[in-house]
C-alpha atoms as a PDB file:
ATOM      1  CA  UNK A   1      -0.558   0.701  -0.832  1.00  0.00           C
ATOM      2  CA  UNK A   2       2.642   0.152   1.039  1.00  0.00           C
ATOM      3  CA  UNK A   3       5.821   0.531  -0.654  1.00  0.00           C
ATOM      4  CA  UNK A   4       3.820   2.897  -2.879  1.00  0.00           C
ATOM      5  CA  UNK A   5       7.053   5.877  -2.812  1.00  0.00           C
ATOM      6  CA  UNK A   6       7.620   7.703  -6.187  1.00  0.00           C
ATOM      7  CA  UNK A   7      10.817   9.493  -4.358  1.00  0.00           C
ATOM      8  CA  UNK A   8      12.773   6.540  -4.983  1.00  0.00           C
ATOM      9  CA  UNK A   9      12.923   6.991  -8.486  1.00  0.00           C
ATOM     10  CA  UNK A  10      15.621   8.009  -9.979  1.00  0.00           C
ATOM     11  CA  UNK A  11      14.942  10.993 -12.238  1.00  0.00           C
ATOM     12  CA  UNK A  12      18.690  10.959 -14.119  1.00  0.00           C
ATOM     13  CA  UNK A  13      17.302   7.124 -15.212  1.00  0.00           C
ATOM     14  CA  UNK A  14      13.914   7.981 -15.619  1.00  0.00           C
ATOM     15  CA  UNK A  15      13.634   9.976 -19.223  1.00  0.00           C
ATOM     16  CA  UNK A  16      12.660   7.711 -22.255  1.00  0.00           C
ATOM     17  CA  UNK A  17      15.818   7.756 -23.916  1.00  0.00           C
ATOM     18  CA  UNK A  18      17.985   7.926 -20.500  1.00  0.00           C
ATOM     19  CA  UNK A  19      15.875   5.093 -19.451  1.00  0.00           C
ATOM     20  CA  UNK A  20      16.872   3.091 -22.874  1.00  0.00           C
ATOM     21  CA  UNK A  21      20.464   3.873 -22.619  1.00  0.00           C
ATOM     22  CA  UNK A  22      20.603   2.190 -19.303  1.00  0.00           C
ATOM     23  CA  UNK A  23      17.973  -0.683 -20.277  1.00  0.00           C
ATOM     24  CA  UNK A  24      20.460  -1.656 -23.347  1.00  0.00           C
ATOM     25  CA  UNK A  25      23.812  -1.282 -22.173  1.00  0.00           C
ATOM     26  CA  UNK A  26      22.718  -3.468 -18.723  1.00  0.00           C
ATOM     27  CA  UNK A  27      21.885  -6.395 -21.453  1.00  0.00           C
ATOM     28  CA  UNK A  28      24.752  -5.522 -24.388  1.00  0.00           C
ATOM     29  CA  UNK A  29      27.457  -4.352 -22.293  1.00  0.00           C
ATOM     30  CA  UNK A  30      28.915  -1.897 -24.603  1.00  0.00           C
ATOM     31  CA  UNK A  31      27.688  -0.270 -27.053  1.00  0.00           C
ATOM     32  CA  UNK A  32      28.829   2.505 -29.720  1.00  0.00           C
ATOM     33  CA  UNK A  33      27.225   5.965 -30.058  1.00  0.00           C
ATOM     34  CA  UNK A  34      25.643   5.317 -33.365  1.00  0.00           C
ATOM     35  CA  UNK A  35      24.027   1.544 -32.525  1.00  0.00           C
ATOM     36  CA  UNK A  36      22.623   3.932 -29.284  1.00  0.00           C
ATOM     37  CA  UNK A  37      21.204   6.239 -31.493  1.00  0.00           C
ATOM     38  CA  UNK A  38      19.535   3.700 -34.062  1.00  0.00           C
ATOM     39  CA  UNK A  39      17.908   1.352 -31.269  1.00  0.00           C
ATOM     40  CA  UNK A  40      16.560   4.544 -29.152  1.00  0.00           C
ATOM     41  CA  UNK A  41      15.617   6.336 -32.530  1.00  0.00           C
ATOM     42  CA  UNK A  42      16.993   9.700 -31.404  1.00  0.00           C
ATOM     43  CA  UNK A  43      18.917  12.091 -32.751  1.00  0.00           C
ATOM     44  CA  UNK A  44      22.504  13.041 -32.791  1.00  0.00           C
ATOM     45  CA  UNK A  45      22.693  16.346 -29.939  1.00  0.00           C
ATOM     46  CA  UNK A  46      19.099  14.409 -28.427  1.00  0.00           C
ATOM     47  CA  UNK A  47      20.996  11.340 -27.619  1.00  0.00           C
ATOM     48  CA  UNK A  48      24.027  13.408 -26.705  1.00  0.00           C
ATOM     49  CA  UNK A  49      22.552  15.261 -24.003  1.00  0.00           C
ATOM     50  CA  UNK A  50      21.228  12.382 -22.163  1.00  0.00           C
ATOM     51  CA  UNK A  51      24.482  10.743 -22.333  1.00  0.00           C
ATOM     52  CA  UNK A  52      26.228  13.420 -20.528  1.00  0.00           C
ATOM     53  CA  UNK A  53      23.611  13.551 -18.066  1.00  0.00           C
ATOM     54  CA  UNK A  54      24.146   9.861 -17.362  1.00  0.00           C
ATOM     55  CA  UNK A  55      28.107  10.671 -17.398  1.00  0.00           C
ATOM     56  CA  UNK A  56      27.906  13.232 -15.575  1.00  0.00           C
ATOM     57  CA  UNK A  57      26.124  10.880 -12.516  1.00  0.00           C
ATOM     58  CA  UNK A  58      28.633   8.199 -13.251  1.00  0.00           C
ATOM     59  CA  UNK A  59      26.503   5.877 -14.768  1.00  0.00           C
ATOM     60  CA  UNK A  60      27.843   5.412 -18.092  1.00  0.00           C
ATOM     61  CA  UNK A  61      31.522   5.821 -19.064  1.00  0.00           C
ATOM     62  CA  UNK A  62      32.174   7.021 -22.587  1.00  0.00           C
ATOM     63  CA  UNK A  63      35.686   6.294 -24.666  1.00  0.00           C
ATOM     64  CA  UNK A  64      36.175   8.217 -27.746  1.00  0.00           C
ATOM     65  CA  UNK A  65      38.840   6.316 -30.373  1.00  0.00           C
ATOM     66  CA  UNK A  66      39.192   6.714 -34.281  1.00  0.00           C
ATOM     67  CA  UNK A  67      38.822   3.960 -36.295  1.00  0.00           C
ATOM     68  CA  UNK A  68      39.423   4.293 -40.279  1.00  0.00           C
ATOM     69  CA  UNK A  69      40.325   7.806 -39.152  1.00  0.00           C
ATOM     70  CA  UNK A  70      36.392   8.400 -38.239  1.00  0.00           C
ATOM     71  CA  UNK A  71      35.672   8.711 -34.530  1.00  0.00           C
ATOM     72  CA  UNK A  72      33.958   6.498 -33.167  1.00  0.00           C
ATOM     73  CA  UNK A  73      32.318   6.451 -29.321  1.00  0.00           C
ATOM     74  CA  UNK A  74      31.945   3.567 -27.010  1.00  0.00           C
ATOM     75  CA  UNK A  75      29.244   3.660 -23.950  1.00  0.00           C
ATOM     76  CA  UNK A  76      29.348   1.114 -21.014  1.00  0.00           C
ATOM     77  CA  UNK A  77      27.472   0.827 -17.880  1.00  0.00           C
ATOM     78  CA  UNK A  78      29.912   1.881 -14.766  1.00  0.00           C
ATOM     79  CA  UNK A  79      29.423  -0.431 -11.626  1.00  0.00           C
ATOM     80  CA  UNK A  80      27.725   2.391 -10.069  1.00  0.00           C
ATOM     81  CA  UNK A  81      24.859   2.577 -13.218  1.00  0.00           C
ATOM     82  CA  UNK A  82      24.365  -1.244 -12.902  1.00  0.00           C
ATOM     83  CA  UNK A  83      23.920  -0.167  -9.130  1.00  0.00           C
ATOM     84  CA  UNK A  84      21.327   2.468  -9.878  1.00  0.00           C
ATOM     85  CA  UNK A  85      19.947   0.672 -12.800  1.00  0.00           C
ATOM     86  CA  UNK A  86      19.080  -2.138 -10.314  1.00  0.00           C
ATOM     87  CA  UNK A  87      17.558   0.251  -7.543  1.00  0.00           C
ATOM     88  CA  UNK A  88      15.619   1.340 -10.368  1.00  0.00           C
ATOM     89  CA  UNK A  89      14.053  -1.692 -11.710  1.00  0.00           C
ATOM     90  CA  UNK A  90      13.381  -2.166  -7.569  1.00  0.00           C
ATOM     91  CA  UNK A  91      11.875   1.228  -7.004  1.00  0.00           C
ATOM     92  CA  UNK A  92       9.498   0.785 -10.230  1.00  0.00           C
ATOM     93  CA  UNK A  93       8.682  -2.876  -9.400  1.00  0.00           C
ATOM     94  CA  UNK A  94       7.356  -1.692  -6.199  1.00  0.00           C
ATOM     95  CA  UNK A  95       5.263   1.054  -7.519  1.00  0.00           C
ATOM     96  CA  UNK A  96       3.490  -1.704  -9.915  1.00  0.00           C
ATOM     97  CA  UNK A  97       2.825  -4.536  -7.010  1.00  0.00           C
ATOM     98  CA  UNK A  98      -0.225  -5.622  -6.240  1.00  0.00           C
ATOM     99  CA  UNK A  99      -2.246  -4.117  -9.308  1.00  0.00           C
END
């Protein structure tokens, strides 16, 4: 099948939870750590991990505040996860074609 190449996946996006990080930020924008962790029913140092791998491949920008003196994290998409997020969708749209 042409266009049949699993190497253009990209394996920091790939992972369940990784993959649902990226999947609802790209529609809600922003989100905050404990929405994240409700909608992708994971757990606190689960959901943690994948976030910094997604930070640390610049895909996601965190920003840490306090509110009512709790702290409180905020995750958005960076223009360069929207990027990969796209190529993505791309790469796994062409693996599917023509089923």
């Amino acid at each position: 099948m042409e266009g049949f190449d699993i190497d253009h996946i990209d394996e920091v996006i790939h992972g369940r939870v990784r993959l649902g990080v990226m999947a609802y930020l790209s529609g809600a924008g922003t989100a905050d750590f404990n929405t994240l962790k409700t909608r992708l029913q994971a757990t606190d140092g689960n959901l943690s991990a994948h976030l910094r791998k997604l930070e640390d491949a610049g895909f996601v920008r965190a920003e840490k505040a306090f509110v009512n003196r709790k702290p409180l994290t905020t995750l958005t998409l960076t223009d360069a996860g929207r990027t990969a997020f796209a190529a993505y969708l791309d790469a796994i749209g062409k693996l599917v074609e023509g089923r």
